[in-house]
C-alpha atoms as a PDB file:
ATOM      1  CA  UNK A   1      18.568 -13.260  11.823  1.00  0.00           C
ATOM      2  CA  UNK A   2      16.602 -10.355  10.368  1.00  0.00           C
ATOM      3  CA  UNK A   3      18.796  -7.883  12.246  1.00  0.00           C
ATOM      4  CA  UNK A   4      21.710  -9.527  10.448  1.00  0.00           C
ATOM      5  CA  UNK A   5      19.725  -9.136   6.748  1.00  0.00           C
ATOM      6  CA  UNK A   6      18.973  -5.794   7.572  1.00  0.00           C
ATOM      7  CA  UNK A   7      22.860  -4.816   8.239  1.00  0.00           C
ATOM      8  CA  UNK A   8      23.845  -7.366   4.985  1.00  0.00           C
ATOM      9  CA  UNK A   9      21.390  -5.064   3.303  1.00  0.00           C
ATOM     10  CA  UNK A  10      22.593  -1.596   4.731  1.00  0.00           C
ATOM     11  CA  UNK A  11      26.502  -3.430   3.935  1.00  0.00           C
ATOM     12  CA  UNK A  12      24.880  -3.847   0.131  1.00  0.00           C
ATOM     13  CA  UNK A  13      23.733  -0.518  -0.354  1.00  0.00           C
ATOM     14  CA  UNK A  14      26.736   1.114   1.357  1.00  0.00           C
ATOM     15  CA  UNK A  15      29.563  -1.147  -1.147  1.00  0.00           C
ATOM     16  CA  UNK A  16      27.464   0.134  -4.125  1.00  0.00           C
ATOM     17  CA  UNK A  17      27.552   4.121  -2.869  1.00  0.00           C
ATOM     18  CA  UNK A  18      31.739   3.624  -2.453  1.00  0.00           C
ATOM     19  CA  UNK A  19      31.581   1.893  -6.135  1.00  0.00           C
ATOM     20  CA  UNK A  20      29.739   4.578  -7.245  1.00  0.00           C
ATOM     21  CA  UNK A  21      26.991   2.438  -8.804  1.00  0.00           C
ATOM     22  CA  UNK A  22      24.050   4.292  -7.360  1.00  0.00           C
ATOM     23  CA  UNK A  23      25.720   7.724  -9.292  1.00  0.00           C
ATOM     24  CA  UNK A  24      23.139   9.539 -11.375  1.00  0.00           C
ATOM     25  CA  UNK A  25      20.532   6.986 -10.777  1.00  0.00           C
ATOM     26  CA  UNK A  26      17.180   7.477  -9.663  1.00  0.00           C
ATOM     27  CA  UNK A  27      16.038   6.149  -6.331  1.00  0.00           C
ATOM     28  CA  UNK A  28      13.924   3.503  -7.778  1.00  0.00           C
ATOM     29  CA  UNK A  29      16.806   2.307 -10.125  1.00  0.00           C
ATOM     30  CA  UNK A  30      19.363   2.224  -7.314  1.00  0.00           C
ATOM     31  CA  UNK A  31      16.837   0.088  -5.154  1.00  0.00           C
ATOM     32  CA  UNK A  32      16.199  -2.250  -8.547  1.00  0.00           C
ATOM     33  CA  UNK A  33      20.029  -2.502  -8.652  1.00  0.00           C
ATOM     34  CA  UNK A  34      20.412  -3.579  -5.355  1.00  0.00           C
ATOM     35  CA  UNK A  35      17.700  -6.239  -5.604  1.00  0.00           C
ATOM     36  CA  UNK A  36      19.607  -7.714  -8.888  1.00  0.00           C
ATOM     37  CA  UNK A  37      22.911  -7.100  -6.230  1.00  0.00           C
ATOM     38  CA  UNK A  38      21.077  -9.091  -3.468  1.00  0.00           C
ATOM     39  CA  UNK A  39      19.329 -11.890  -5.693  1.00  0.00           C
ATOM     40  CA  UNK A  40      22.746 -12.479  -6.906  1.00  0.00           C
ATOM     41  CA  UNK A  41      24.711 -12.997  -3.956  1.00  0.00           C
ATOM     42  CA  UNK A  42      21.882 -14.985  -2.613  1.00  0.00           C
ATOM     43  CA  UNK A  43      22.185 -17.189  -5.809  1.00  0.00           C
ATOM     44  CA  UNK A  44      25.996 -17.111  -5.552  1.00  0.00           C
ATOM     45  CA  UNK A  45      25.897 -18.847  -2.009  1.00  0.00           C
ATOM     46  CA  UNK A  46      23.190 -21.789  -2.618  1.00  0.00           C
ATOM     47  CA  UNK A  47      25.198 -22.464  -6.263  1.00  0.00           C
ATOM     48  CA  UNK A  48      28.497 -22.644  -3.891  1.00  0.00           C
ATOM     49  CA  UNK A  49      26.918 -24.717  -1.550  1.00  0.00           C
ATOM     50  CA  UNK A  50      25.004 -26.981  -3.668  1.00  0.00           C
ATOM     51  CA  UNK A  51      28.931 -27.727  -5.404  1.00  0.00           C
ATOM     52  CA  UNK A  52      29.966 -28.098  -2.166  1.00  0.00           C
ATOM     53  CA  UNK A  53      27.904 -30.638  -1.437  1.00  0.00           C
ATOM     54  CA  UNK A  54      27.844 -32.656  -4.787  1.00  0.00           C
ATOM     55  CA  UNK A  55      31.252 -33.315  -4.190  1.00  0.00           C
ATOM     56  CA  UNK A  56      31.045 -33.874  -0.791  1.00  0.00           C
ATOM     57  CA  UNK A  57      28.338 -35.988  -0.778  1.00  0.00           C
ATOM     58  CA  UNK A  58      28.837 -37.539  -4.171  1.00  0.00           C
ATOM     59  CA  UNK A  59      24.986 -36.481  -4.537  1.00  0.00           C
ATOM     60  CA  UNK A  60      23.582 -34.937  -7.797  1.00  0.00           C
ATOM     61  CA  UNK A  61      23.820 -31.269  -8.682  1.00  0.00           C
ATOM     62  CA  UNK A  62      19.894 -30.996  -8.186  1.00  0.00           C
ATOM     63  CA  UNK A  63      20.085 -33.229  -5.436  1.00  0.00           C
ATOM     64  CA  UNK A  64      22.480 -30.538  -3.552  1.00  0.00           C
ATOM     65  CA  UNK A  65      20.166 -27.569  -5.111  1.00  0.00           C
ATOM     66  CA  UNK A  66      17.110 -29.221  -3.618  1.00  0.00           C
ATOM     67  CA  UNK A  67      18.973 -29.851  -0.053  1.00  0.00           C
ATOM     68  CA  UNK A  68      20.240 -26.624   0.337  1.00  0.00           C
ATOM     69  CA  UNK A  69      17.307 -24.132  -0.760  1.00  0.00           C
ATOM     70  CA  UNK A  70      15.422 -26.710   1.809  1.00  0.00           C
ATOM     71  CA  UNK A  71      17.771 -26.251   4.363  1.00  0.00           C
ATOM     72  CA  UNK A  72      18.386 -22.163   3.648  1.00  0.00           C
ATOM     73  CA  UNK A  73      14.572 -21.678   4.196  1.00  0.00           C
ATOM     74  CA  UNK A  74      14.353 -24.113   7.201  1.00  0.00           C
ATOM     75  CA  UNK A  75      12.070 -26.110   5.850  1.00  0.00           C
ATOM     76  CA  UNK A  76      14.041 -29.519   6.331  1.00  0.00           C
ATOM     77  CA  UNK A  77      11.957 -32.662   5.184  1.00  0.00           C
ATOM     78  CA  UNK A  78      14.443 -35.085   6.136  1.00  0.00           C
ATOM     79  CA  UNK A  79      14.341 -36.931   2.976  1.00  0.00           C
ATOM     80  CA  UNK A  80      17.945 -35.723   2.250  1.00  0.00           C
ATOM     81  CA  UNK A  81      20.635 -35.593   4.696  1.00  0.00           C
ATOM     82  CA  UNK A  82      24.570 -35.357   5.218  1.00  0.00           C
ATOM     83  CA  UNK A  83      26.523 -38.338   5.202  1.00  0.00           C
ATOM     84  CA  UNK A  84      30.354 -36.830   6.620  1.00  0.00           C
ATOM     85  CA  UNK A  85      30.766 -36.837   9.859  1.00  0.00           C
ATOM     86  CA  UNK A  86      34.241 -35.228  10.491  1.00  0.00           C
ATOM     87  CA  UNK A  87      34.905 -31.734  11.825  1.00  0.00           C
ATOM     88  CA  UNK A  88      35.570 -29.381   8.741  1.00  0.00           C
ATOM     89  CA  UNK A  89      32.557 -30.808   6.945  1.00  0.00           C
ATOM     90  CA  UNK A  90      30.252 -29.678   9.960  1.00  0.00           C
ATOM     91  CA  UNK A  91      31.892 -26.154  10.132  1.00  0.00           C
ATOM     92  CA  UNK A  92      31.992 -25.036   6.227  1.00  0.00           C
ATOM     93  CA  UNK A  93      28.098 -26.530   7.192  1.00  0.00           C
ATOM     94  CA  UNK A  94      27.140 -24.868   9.747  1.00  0.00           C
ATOM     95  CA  UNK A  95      29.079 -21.220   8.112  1.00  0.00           C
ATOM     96  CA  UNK A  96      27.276 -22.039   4.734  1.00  0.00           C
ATOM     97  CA  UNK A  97      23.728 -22.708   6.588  1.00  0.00           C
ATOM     98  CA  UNK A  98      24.156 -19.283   8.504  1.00  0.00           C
ATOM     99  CA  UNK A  99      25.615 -17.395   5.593  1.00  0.00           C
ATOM    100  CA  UNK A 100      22.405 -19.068   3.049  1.00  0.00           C
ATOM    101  CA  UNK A 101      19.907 -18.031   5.854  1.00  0.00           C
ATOM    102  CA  UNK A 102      21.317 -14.153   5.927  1.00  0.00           C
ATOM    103  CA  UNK A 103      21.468 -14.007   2.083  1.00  0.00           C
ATOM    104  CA  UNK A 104      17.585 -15.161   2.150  1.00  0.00           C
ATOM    105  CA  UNK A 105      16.643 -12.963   4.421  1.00  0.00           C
ATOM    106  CA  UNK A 106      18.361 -10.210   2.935  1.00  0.00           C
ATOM    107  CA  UNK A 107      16.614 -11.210  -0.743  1.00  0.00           C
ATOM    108  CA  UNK A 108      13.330 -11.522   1.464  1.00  0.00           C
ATOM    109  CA  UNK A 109      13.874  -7.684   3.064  1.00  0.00           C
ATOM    110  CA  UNK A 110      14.723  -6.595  -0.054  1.00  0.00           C
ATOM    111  CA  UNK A 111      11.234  -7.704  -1.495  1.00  0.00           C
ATOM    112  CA  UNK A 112       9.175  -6.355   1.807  1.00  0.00           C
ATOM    113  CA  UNK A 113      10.027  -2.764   0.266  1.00  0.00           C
ATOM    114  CA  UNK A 114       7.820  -3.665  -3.132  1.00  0.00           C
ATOM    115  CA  UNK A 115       5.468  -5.195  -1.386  1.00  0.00           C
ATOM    116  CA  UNK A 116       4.984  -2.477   0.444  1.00  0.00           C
ATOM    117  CA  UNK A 117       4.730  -0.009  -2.258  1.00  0.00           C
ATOM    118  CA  UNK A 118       2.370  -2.381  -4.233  1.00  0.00           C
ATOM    119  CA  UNK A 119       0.030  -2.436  -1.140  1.00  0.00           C
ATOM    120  CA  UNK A 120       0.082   1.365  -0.483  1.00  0.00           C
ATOM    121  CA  UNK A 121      -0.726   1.695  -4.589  1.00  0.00           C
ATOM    122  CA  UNK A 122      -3.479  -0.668  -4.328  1.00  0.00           C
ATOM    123  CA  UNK A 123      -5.068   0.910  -1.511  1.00  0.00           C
ATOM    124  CA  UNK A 124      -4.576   4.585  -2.806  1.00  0.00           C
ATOM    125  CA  UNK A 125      -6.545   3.129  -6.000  1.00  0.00           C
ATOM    126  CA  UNK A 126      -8.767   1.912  -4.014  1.00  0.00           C
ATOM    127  CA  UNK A 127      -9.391   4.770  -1.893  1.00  0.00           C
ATOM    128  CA  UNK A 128     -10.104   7.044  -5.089  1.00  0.00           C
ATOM    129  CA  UNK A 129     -12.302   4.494  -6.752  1.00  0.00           C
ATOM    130  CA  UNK A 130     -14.496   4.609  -3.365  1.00  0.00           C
ATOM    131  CA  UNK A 131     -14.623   8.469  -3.273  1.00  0.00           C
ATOM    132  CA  UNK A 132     -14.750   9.084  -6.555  1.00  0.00           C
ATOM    133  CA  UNK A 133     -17.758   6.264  -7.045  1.00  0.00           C
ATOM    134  CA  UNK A 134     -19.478   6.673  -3.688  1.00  0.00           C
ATOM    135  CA  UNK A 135     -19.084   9.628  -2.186  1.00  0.00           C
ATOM    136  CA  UNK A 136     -19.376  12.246  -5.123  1.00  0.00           C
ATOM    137  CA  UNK A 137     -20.446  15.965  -3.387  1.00  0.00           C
ATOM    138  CA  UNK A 138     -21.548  14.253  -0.101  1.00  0.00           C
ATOM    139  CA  UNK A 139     -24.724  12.216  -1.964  1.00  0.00           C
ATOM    140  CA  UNK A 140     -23.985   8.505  -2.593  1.00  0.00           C
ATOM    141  CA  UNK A 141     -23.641   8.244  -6.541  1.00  0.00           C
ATOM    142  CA  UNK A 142     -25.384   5.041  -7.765  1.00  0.00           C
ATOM    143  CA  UNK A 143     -22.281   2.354  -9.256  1.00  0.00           C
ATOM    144  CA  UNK A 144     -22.919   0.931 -12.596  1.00  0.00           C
ATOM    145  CA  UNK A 145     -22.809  -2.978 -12.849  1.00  0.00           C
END
């Protein structure tokens, strides 16, 4: 399933090249842009889903929310479950289920890239607050409380 975020991902950034809505923009803005792009989509396909659902089901609006952002992140308590049992219903499921899991996963790679950056910030702080503090001209520097 990563694999699959990964090319939805690659599939994001390549539609917004041809659009030309990464023209001009800075590399930073065009990876914000596809974030808002991603988040969207994601967003797009529990909304549908959780519609779906509330008139499939005859279940509330947050009711269907609820189920599917439980089911799109595999958690699955159990507390909510389908009622149909025919054919279609368990296909448009089943597509849905696969299509919610991809669009999280692409949201979710999407967000590894930040958290990347804010780790490699956090240690290159880091890293000059020790040298800077500790290791000044090869003689450890007493630290201030």
């Amino acid at each position: 399933l990563a694999v699959y975020a990964q090319h939805t991902a690659n599939l994001i950034r390549w539609i917004m090249k041809k659009l030309g809505l990464t023209n001009g923009l800075e590399d930073e803005q065009t990876e914000k842009m596809q974030q808002l792009i991603t988040a969207a989509f994601c967003l797009t396909v529990i909304l549908t889903f959780s519609g779906y659902l509330t008139y499939k089901e005859k279940w509330s609006y947050s009711d269907s929310v609820y189920f599917t952002f439980i089911s799109f992140t595999t958690i699955g308590f159990g507390d909510l479950y389908p009622s149909s049992n025919t054919t279609d219903f368990h296909i448009i499921f089943i597509c849905f289920l696969i299509l919610g899991l991809i669009s999280l996963g692409t949201v979710i790679e999407a967000q590894t890239t930040n958290f990347g950056k804010l780790l490699h910030t956090i240690s290159s702080s880091c890293d000059c607050l020790c040298k800077n503090r500790c290791f000044g001209m090869g003689e450890r520097v007493p630290v201030d409380d």
